[in-house]
Protein backbone atom coordinates (compact mmCIF):
# COMPACT_ATOMS: atom_id res chain seq x y z
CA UNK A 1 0.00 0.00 0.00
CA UNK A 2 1.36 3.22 -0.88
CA UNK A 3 0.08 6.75 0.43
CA UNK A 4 0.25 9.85 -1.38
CA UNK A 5 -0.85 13.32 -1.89
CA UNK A 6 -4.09 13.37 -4.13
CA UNK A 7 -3.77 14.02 -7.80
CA UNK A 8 -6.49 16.04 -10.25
CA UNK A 9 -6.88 12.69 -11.77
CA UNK A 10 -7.76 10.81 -9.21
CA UNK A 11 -10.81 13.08 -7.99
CA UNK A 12 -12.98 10.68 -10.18
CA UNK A 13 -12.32 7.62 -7.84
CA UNK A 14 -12.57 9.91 -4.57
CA UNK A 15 -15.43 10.78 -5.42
CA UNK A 16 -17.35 7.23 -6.31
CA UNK A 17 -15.31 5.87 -3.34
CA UNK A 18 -17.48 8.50 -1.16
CA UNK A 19 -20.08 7.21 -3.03
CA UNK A 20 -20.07 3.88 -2.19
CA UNK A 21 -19.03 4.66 1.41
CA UNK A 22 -22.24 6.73 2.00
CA UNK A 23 -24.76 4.36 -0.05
CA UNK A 24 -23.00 0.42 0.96
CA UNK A 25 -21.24 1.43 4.23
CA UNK A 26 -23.46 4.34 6.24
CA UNK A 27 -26.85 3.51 4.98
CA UNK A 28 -27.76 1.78 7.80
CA UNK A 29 -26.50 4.43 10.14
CA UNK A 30 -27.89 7.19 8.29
CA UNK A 31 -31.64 7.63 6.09
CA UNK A 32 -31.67 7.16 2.86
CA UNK A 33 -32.82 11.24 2.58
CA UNK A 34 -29.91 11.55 4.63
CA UNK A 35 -27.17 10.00 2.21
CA UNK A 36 -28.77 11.93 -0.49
CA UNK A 37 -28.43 15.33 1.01
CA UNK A 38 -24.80 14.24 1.43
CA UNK A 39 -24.20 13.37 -1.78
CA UNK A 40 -26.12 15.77 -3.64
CA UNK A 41 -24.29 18.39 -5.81
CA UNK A 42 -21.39 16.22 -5.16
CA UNK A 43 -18.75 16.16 -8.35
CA UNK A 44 -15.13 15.12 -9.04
CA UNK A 45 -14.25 18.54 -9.72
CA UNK A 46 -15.37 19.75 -6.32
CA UNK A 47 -12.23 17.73 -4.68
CA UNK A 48 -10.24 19.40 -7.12
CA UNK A 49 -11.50 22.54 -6.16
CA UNK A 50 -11.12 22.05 -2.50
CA UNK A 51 -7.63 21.10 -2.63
CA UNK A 52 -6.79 23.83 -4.50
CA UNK A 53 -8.86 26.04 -2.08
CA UNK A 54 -5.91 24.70 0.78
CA UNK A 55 -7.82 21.46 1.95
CA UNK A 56 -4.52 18.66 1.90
CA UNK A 57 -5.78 15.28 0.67
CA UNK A 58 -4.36 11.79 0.45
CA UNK A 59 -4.75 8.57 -1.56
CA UNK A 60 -4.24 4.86 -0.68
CA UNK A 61 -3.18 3.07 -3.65
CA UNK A 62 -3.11 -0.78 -3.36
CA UNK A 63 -1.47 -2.82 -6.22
CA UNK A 64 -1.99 1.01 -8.38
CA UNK A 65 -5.39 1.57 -7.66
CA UNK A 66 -7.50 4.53 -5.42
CA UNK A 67 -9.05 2.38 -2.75
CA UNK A 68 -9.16 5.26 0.12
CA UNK A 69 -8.52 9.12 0.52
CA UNK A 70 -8.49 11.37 3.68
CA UNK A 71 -8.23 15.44 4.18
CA UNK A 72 -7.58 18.12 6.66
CA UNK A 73 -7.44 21.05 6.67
CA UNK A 74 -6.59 23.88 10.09
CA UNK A 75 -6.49 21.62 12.68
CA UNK A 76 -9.41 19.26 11.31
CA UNK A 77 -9.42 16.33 10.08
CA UNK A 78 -12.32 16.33 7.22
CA UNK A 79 -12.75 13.51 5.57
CA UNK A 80 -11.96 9.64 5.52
CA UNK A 81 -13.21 7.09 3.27
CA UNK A 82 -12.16 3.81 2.22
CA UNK A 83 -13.86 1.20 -0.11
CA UNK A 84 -15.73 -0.67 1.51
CA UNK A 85 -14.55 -4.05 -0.19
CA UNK A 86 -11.48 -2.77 1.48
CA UNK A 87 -12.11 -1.24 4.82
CA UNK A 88 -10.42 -3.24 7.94
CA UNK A 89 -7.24 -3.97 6.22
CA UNK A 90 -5.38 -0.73 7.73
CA UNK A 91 -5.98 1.59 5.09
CA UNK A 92 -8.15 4.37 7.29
CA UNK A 93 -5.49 4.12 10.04
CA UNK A 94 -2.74 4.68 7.65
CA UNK A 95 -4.60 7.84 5.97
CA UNK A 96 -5.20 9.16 9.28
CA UNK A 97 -1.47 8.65 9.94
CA UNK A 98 -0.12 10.49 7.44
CA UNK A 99 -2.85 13.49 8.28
CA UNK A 100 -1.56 13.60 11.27
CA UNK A 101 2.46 13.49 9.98
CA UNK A 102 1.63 16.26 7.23
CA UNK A 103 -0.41 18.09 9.89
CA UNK A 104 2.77 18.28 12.13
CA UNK A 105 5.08 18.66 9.65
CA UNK A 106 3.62 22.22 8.35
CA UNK A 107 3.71 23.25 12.03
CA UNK A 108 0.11 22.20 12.52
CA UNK A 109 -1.90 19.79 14.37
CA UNK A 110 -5.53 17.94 14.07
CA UNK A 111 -7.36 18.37 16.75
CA UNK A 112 -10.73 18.00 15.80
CA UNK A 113 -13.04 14.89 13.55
CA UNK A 114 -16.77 15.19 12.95
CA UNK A 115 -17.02 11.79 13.50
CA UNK A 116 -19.37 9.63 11.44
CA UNK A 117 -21.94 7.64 13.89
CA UNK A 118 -20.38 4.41 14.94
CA UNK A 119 -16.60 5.68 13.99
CA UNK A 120 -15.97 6.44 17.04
CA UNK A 121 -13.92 3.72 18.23
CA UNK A 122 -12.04 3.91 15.32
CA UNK A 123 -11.00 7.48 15.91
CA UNK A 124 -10.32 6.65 19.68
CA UNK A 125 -7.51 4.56 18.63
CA UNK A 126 -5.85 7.47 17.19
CA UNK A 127 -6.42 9.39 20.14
CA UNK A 128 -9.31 11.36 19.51
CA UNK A 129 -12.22 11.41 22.22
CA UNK A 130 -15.95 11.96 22.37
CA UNK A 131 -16.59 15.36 22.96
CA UNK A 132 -20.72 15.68 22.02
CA UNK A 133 -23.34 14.72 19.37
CA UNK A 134 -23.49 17.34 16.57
CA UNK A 135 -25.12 17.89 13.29
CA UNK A 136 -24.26 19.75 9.86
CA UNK A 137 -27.13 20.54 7.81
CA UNK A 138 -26.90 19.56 4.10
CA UNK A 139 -29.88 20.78 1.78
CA UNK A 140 -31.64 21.32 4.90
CA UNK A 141 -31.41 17.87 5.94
CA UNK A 142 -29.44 17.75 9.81
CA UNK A 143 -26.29 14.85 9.50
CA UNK A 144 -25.81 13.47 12.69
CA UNK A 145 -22.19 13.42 13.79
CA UNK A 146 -19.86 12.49 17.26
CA UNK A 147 -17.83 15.72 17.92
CA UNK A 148 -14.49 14.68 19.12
CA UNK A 149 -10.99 16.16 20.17
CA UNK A 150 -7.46 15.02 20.78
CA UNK A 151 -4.43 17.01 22.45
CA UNK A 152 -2.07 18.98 20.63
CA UNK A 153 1.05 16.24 20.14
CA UNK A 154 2.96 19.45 22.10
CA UNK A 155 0.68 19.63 25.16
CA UNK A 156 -1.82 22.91 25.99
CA UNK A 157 -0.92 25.82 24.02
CA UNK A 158 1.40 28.61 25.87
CA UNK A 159 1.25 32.58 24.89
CA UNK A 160 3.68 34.41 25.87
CA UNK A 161 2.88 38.29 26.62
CA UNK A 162 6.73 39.42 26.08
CA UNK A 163 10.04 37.62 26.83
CA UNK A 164 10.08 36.36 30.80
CA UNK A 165 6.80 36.85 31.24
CA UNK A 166 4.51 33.74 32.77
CA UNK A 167 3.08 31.42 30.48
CA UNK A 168 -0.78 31.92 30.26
CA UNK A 169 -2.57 28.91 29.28
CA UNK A 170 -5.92 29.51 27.62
């Protein structure tokens, strides 16, 4: 398995890989009306666009083909997906992974995942905790989410007023 920064031409997989996420993986944790706000208005090109727009993404590639992308962006992580003929083989932890490497090594961290429902555990095991239900609304139509957080890799942030002065922690 190989992991990489996304490429324009692999925006058409992403995006039927989201695809069959929401509609063979989610449906049963989500309506029907609910994967179809989701996905509605949806296109390749809209990847594309958001990585351009700053959001990083990454590809697994297993024997040369997409089979999972992630993306962060600030100190969120945004998105996950991974086929689902090919989801519990390590692929999502290794996405997440490099997130959180790339994160780091621009100075950054990832805090924050609006966790689908029952990824919870998975995000646990990368240190992220349950924080509090949420919801984004999509066409009008609320997505229910888990909110959850993780430490900065550094510990609490420290601001400094002006050299020797006591850290204030926020």
């Amino acid at each position: 398995m190989i992991i990489r920064p996304m490429a324009r031409g692999d925006a058409e997989t992403v995006h039927a890989i989201h695809g069959a996420c929401l509609t063979r993986t989610l449906l049963g944790r989500y309506t029907h009306e609910q994967i179809t706000a989701w996905m509605d208005g949806r296109t390749p090109e809209g990847y594309v666009r958001a990585s351009e727009a700053g959001e990083r993404f990454f590809v697994a590639e297993a024997d040369g083909v997409v089979v999972g992308y992630a993306s962060w962006e600030d100190d969120e992580l945004l998105s996950l997906f991974v086929h689902p003929d090919c989801q519990s083989r390590g692929i999502g932890s290794a996405l997440v992974e490099a997130c959180l490497a790339d994160a780091e090594c621009t100075g950054g961290a990832i805090t924050k995942v609006k966790s689908v429902l029952g990824a919870e555990a998975f995000y646990a095991k990368h240190g992220f905790a349950s924080e509090c239900r949420g919801s984004t609304a999509k066409r009008g139509v609320e997505i229910p989410d888990a909110r959850m957080r993780r430490e900065h890799p550094g510990g609490p942030v420290q601001l400094l007023a002006s050299p020797g002065a006591k850290p204030f922690q926020p």
